[in-house]
Protein backbone atom coordinates (compact mmCIF):
# COMPACT_ATOMS: atom_id res chain seq x y z
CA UNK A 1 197.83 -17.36 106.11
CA UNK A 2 194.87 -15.49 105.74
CA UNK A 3 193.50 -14.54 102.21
CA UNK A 4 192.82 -10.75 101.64
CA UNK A 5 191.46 -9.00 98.43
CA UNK A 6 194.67 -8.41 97.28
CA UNK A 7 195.79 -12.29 97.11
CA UNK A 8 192.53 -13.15 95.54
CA UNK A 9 193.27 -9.99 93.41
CA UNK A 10 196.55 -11.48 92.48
CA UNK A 11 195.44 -15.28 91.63
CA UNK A 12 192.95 -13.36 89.25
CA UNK A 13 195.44 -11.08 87.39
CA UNK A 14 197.60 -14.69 87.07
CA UNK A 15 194.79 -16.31 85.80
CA UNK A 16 193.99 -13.27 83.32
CA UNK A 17 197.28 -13.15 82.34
CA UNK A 18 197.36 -17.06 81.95
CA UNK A 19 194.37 -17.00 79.88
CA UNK A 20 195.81 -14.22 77.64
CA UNK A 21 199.18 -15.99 76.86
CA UNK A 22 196.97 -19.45 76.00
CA UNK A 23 195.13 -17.52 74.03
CA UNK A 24 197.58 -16.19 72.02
CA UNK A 25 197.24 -12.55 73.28
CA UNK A 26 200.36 -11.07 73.25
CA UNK A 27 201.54 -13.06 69.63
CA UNK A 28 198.09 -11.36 68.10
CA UNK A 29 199.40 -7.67 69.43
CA UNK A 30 203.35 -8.56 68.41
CA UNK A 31 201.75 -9.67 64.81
CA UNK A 32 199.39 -6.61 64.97
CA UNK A 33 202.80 -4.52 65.96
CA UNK A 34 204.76 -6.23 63.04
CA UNK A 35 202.52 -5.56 60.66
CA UNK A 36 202.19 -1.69 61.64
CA UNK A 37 205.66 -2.16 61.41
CA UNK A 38 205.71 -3.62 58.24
CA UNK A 39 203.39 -1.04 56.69
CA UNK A 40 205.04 1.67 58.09
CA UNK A 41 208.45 0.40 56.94
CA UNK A 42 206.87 -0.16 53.41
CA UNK A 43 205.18 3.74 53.20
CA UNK A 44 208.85 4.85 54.61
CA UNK A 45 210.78 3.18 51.63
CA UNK A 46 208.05 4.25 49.10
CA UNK A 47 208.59 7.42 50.16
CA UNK A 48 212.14 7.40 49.91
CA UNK A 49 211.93 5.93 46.51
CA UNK A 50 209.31 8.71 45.32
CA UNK A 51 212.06 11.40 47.02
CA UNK A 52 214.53 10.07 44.85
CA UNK A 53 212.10 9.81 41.65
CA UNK A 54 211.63 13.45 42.15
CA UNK A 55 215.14 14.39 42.96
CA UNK A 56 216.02 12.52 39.64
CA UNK A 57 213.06 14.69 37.96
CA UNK A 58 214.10 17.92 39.39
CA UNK A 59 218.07 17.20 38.26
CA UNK A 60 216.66 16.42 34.70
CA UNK A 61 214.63 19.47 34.55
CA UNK A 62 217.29 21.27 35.54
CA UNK A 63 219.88 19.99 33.50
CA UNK A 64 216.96 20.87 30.02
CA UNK A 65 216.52 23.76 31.86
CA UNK A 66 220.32 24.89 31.53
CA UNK A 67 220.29 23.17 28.11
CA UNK A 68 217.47 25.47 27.39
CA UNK A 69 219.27 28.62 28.76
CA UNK A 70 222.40 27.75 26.68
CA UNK A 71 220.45 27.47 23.68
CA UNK A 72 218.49 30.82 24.09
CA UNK A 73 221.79 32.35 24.57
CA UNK A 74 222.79 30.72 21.43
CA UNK A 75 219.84 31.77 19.86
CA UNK A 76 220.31 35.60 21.41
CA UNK A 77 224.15 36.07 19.99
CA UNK A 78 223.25 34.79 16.63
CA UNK A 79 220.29 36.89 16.56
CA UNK A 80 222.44 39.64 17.51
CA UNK A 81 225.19 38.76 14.91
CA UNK A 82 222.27 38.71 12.00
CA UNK A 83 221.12 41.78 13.11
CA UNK A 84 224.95 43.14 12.95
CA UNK A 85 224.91 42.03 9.25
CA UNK A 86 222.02 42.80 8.57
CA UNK A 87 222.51 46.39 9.54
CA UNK A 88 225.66 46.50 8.05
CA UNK A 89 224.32 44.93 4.21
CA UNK A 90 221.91 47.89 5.13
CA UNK A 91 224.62 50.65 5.74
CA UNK A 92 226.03 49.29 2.37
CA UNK A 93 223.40 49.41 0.01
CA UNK A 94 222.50 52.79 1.45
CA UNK A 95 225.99 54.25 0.83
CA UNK A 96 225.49 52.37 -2.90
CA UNK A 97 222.40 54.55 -3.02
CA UNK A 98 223.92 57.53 -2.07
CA UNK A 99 226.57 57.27 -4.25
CA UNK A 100 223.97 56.03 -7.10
CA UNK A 101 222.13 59.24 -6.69
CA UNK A 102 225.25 61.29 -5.95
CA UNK A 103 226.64 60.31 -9.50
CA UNK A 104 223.10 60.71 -11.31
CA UNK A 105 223.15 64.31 -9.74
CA UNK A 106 226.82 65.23 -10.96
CA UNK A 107 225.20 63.63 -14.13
CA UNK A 108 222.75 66.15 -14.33
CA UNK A 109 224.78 68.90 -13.02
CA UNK A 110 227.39 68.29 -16.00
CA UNK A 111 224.27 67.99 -18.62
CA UNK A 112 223.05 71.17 -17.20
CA UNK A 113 226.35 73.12 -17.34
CA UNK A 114 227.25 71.45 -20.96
CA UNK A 115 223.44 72.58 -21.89
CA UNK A 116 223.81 76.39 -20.38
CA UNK A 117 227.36 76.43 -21.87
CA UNK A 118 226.34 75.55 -25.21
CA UNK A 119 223.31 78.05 -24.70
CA UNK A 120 225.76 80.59 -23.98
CA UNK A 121 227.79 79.79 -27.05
CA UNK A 122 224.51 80.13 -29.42
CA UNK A 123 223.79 83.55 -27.83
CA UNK A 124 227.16 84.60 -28.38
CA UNK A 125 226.95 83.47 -31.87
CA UNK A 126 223.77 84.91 -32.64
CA UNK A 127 225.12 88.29 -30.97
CA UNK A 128 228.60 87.73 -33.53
CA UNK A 129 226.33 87.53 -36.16
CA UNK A 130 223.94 90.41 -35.53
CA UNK A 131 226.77 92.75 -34.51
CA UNK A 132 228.61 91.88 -37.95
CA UNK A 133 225.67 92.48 -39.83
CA UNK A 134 225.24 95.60 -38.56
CA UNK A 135 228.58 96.36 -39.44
CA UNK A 136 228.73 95.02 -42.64
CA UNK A 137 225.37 96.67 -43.11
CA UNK A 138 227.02 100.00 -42.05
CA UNK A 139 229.63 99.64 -43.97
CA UNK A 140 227.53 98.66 -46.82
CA UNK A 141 225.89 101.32 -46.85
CA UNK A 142 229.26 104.10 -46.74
CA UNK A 143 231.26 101.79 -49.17
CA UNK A 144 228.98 99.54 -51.09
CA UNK A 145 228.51 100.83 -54.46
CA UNK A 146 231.88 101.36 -54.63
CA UNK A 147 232.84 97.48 -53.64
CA UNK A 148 229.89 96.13 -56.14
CA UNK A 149 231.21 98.13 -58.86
CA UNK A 150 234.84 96.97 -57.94
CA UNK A 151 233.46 93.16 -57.77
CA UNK A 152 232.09 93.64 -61.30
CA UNK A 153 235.48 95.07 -62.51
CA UNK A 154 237.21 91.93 -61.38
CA UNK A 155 234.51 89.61 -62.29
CA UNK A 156 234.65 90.70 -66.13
CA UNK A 157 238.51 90.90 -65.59
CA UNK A 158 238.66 87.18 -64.78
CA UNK A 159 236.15 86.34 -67.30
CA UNK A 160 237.86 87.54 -69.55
């Protein structure tokens, strides 16, 4: 048998290969893979657990969130229902206003017709009493010394 490259090739690639495995070669690159492994299989579940923090996160903010919501709506209606009283304590005390002023006004109106009615009553008087004098003073003056002498007559007729 003759020896070529190749077989002398072959005895060294044994040999390498011989020296690698007593050297612990291929236990060094399995523990090198394992602990990739490892790490990677530790960064995998940290990230899982760090998906699930944040999934737990996001379902709390979103369960204040809605809590929120339902309390602004809360907060809306009642607003909503003071501002329906509020308008309506408004819409009353206006109409007591009105009717306040309405009934100070018919107040006044009544004072003002009693007042020009009584005024009215005065004149009337005061025209009564002028026209009578000038009657009496008309006839006073046709008939009167005949009524003052007649007035003495019965004066000394009862004093006596």
């Amino acid at each position: 048998m003759e020896l070529d490259n190749s077989f002398y090739a072959l005895i060294a690639m044994i040999i390498f290969f011989g020296i690698l495995i007593y050297m612990k070669v291929p236990k060094m690159l399995v523990g090198g893979l394992d602990s990739k492994i490892a790490k990677i299989q530790e960064e995998l579940d940290e990230a899982k657990r760090l998906r699930e923090e944040a999934q737990a996160q996001l379902a709390e903010y979103e369960r204040k969130r809605k809590s929120a919501q339902s309390e602004a709506d809360e907060i809306i209606e009642a607003a909503k229902e003071d501002a329906k009283i509020i308008a309506q304590e408004a819409k009353e005390a206006l109409d007591e206003l009105i009717n306040r002023r309405t009934k100070s006004v018919e107040e006044k109106i009544a004072q003002a017709e009693a007042h020009a009615l009584a005024e009215v009553r005065e004149r009337s008087v005061d025209v009564a009493i002028n026209a009578a004098r000038n009657i009496l003073s008309e006839q006073m003056a046709a008939k009167g010394d005949e009524l003052i002498e007649k007035s003495i007559k019965e004066i000394s007729t009862k004093l006596n």
